[in-house]
Structure formats: C-alpha cells, structure tokens
Protein backbone atom coordinates (compact mmCIF):
# COMPACT_ATOMS: atom_id res chain seq x y z
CA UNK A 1 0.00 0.00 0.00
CA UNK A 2 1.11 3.55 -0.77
CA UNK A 3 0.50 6.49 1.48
CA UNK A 4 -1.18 9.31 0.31
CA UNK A 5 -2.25 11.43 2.79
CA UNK A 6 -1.40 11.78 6.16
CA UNK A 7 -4.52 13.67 8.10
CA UNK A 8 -4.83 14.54 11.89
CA UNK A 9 -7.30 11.73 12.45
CA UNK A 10 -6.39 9.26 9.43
CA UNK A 11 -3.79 8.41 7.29
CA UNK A 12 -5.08 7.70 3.54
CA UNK A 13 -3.40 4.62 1.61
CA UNK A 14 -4.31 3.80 -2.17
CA UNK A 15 -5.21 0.68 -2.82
CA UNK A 16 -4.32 -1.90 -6.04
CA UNK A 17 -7.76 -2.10 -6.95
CA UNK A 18 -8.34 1.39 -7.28
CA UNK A 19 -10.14 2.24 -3.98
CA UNK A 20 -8.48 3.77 -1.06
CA UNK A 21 -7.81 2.32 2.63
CA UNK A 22 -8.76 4.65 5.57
CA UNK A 23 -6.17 4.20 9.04
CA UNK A 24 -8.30 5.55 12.00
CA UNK A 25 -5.79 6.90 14.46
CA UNK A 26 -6.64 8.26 18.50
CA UNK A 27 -5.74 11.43 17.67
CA UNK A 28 -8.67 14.04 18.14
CA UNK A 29 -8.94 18.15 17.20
CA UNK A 30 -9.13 20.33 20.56
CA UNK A 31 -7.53 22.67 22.24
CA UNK A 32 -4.99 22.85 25.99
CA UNK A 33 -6.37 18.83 25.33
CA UNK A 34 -10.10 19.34 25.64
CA UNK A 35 -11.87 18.18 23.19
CA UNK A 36 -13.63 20.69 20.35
CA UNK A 37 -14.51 19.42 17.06
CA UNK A 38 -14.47 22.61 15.28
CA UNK A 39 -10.72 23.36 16.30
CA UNK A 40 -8.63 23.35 13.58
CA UNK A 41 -5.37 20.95 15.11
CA UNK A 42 -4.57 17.64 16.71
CA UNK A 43 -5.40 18.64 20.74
CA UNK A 44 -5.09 15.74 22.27
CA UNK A 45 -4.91 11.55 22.05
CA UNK A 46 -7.41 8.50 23.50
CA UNK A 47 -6.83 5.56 23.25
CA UNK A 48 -9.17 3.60 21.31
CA UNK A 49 -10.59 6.59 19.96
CA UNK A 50 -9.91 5.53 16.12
CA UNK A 51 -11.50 1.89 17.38
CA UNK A 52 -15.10 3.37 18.11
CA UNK A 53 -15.03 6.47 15.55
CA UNK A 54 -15.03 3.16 12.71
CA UNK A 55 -17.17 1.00 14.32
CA UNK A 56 -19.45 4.24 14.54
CA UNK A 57 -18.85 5.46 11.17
CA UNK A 58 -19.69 1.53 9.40
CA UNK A 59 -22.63 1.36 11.67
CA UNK A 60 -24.14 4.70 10.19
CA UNK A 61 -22.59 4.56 6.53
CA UNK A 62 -24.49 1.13 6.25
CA UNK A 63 -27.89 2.76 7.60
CA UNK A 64 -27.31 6.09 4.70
CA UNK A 65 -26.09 3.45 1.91
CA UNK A 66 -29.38 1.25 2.84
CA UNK A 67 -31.07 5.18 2.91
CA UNK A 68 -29.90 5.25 -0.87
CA UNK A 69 -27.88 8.23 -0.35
CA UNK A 70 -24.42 7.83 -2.25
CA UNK A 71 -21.22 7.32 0.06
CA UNK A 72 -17.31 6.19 -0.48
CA UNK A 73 -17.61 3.33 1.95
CA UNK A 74 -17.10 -0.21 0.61
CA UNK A 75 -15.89 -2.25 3.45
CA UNK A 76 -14.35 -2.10 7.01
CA UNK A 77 -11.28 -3.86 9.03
CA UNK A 78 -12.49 -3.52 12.42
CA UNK A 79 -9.42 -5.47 13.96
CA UNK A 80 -6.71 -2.69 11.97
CA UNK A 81 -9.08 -0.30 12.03
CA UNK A 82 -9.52 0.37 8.74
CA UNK A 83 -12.05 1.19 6.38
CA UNK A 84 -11.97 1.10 1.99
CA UNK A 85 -13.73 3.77 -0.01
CA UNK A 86 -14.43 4.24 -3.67
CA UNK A 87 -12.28 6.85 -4.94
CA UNK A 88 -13.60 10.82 -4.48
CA UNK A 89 -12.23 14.20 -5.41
CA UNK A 90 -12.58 16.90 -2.79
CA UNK A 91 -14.40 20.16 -3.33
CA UNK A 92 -11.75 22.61 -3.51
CA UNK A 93 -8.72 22.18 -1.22
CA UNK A 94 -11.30 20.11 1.38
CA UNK A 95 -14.96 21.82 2.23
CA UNK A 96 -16.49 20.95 5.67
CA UNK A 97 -20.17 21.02 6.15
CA UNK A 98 -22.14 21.40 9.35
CA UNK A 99 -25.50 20.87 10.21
CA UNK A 100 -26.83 22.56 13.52
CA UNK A 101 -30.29 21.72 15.30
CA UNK A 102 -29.19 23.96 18.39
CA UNK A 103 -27.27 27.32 18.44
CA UNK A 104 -24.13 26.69 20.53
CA UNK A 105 -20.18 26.60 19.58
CA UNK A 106 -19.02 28.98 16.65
CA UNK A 107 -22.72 29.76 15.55
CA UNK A 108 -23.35 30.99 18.84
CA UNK A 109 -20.43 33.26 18.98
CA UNK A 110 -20.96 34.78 15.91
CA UNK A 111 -24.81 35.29 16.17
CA UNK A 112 -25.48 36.04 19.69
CA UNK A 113 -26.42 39.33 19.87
CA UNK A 114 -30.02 37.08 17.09
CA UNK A 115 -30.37 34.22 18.61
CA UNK A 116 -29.69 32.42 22.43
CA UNK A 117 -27.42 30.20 22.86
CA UNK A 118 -29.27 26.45 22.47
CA UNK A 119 -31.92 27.74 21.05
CA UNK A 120 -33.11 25.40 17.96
CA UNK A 121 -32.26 25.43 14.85
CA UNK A 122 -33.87 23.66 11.65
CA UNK A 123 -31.15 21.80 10.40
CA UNK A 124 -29.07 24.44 9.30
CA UNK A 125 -26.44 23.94 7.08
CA UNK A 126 -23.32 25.83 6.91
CA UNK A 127 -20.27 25.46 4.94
CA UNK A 128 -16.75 26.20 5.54
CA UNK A 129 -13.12 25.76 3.69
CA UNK A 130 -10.87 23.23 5.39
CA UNK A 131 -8.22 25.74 6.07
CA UNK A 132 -6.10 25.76 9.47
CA UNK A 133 -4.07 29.11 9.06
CA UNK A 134 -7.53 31.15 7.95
CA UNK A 135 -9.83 29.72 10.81
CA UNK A 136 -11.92 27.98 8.45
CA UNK A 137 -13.79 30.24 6.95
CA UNK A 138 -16.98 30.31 6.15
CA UNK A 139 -17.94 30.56 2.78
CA UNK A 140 -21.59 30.47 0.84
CA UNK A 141 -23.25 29.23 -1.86
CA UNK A 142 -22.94 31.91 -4.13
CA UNK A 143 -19.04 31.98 -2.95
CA UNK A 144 -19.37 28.45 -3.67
CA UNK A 145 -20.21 28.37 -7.19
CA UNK A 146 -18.25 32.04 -8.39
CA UNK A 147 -14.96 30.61 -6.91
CA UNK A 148 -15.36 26.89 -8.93
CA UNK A 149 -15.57 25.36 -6.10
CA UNK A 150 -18.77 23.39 -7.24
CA UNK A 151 -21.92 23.91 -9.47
CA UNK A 152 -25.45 24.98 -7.62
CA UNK A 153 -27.22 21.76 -8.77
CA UNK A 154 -23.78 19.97 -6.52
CA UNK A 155 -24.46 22.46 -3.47
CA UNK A 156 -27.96 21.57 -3.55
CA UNK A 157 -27.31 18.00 -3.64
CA UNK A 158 -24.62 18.77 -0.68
CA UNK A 159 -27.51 20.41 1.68
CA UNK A 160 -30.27 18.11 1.08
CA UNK A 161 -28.11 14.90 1.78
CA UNK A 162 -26.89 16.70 4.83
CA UNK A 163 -30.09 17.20 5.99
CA UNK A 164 -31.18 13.58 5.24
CA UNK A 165 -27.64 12.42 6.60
CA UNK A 166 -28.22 14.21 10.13
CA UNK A 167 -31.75 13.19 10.08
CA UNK A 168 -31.11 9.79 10.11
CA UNK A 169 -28.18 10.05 12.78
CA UNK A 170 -30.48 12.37 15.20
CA UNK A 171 -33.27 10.19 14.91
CA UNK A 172 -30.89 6.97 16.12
CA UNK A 173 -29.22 8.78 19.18
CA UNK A 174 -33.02 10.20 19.84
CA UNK A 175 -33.72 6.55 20.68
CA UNK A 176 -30.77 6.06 22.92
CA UNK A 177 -31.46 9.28 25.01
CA UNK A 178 -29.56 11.38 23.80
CA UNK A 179 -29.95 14.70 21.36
CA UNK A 180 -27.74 15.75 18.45
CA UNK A 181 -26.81 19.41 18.83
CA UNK A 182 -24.47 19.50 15.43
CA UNK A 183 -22.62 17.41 12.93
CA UNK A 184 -19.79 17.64 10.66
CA UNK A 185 -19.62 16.22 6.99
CA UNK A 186 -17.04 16.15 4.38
CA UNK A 187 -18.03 15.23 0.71
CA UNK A 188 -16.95 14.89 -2.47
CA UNK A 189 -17.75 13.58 -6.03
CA UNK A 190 -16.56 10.81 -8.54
CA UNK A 191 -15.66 11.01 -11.93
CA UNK A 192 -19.29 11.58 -13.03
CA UNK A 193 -19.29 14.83 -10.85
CA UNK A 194 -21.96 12.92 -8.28
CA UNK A 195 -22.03 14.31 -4.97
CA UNK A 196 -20.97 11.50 -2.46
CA UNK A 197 -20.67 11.44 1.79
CA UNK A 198 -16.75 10.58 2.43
CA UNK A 199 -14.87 10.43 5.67
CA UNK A 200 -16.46 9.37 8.49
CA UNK A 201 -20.05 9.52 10.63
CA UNK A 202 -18.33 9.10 14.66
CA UNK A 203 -18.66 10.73 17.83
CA UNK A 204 -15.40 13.05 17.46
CA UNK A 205 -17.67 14.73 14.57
CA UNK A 206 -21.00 15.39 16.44
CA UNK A 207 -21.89 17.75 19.23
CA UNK A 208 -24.32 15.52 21.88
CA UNK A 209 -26.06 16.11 24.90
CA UNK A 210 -28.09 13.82 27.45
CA UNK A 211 -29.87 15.63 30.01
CA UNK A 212 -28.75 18.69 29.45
CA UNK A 213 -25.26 17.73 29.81
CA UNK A 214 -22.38 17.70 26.88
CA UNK A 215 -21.54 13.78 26.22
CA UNK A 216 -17.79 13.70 25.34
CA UNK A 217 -16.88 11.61 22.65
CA UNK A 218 -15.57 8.55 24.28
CA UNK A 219 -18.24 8.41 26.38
CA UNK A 220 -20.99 9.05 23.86
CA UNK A 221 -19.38 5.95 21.60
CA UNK A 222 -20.29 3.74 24.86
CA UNK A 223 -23.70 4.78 25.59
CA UNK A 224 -23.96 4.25 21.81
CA UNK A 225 -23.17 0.72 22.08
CA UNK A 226 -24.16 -0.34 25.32
C-alpha cells in the first residue's frame, strides 16, 4: 500500500484495486487537550478513539447506503481499524459542512447578539473551507459556485443529503437518550461529478447532549453501544 495522505485523524493509503484504505488513528482536534470538534489541530490523544469512531462510522454509513444516499464506503477492518472507499475528489482544497439543530459553539459566537445560545435550529447547514491558518472560513453558496468550487445543482445536492444524513443520525441517538446538537460532513464527487458522503459519521464529529449535559466523545461511543 502507498500512502497518500497523512490527516490529523487518518492516514489515507491507495489501494491496487483502485479504492483507497482509511487508518483511524486516536488522535482528536481540541484545544490545551479538551476536546472541540471545530478546532482546527490535533489537541489531544485516547486511546481507542480511532476503534469506536469506525465502528461508529460503518454502523451509520451502512444505515445512509441502505437510505440510498451515495457514500465512499465499501468495506471495514475492524481489527486494523480500517475502512476502503471508492475513490472521491474533494471540493476545492477540502470543504467541511455542518448541520446545527441547536445554536451553541461557533454559531453561537458569531450570532449572539439574534439568537440564544441552544436555542433550535432547523437543520441548518453551513459550509466552511478546510483551512487551518484562515480559521476555516466560512464561505456560501454563491461563494461556492463564483470561486469553482462546485456547481449549484452539486451544493444543492450537498444540503439536502446533509439534511437527510443528520436526520437519520439524530433520529438513532433520539432513541438512545440522547440529542444531536451539530454534525460535521465532508463530501466529495466521482468522476461523473456525483455528490458523495466521504470520511467518516463518529462521535469526534458530532456535538451531543443527554440531560442537558455535553456527552464527550468517548463516552458518547459507549452509551452508543451499550
């Protein structure tokens, strides 16, 4: 295997057969080693951390392929904690996109003098460029499709997936007692241009609460399984 990308969370390896191999690692974004996932860098490590975020992300990629809603996952190695995907190109340099049911983290910050913080939200989605030195910045559909990034028929296929996507993973924790506050996607197309869900679906990518109370990741990944 030959390896292509080395990310804070995975390390990317192309296959023979054309696909590509996913390496879950226990690294997590944060910051002073508290856990954030909108930060920007590697903040900390847990072990096992890689372990659940695959198990989570087959157990949900499995529920939005059976959803018939296009994603890169093929197959998973849950003893190397791996996972192969179909090939996908990246919008841009890498485009992140989050979909909020509450208003709390960045979205708060920026909007609080409109809204209270936790107050809902109907499944907003928001987009931003992967982009560690700039903060991530947010960036629009019409920014979107003037830059190249992507057509509007793509962004539209983008937003109502994501909808669909967080749907379906709100609607599962719902059922274990807990309540998804936000969610992070990445996507990206294949050679036909079709919009597809890559990366992963795990804890270290969702904001979730029970009772009130913020679940962090490695303890929302065992409630999820108990």
């Amino acid at each position: 295997m030959e390896l292509v990308y080395s990310g804070k969370t995975k390390d990317v390896f192309a296959l023979e057969n054309g696909n590509y191999l996913l390496k879950f690692k226990d690294d997590c974004t944060g910051k002073d080693g508290v856990f954030d996932p909108g930060e920007n860098s590697v903040g900390l490590t847990i072990e096992g951390v890689g372990d659940v975020n695959l198990r989570m992300s087959v157990y949900f990629f499995e529920k939005v392929n059976a959803a018939g809603i296009k994603t890169h996952y093929v197959s998973a190695d849950l003893a190397n904690t791996t996972m192969e995907v179909l090939p996908a190109k990246v919008f841009g340099k890498g485009l992140e996109v989050i979909c909020r049911h509450k208003a709390v983290g960045s979205f708060y910050r920026r909007y609080s003098d409109y809204i209270e913080e936790g107050a809902n939200l109907p499944a907003y989605v928001e987009t931003t460029f992967k982009d560690d030195a700039k903060g991530d910045p947010l960036v629009t559909k019409d920014g979107l499709i003037d830059l190249g990034v992507m057509t509007g028929e793509q962004y539209d296929d983008i937003k109502a997936m994501t909808q669909k996507i967080t749907g379906i993973v709100a609607d599962d924790l719902k059922e274990k007692g807990l309540v998804l506050y936000d969610i992070k996607f990445e996507f990206g197309y294949d050679a036909d241009g079709k919009v597809m869900l890559i990366d992963e679906i795990a804890s270290g990518n969702m904001r979730v609460y029970k009772d009130g109370e913020y679940v962090d990741p490695m303890t929302l990944s065992e409630l999820f399984f108990a």
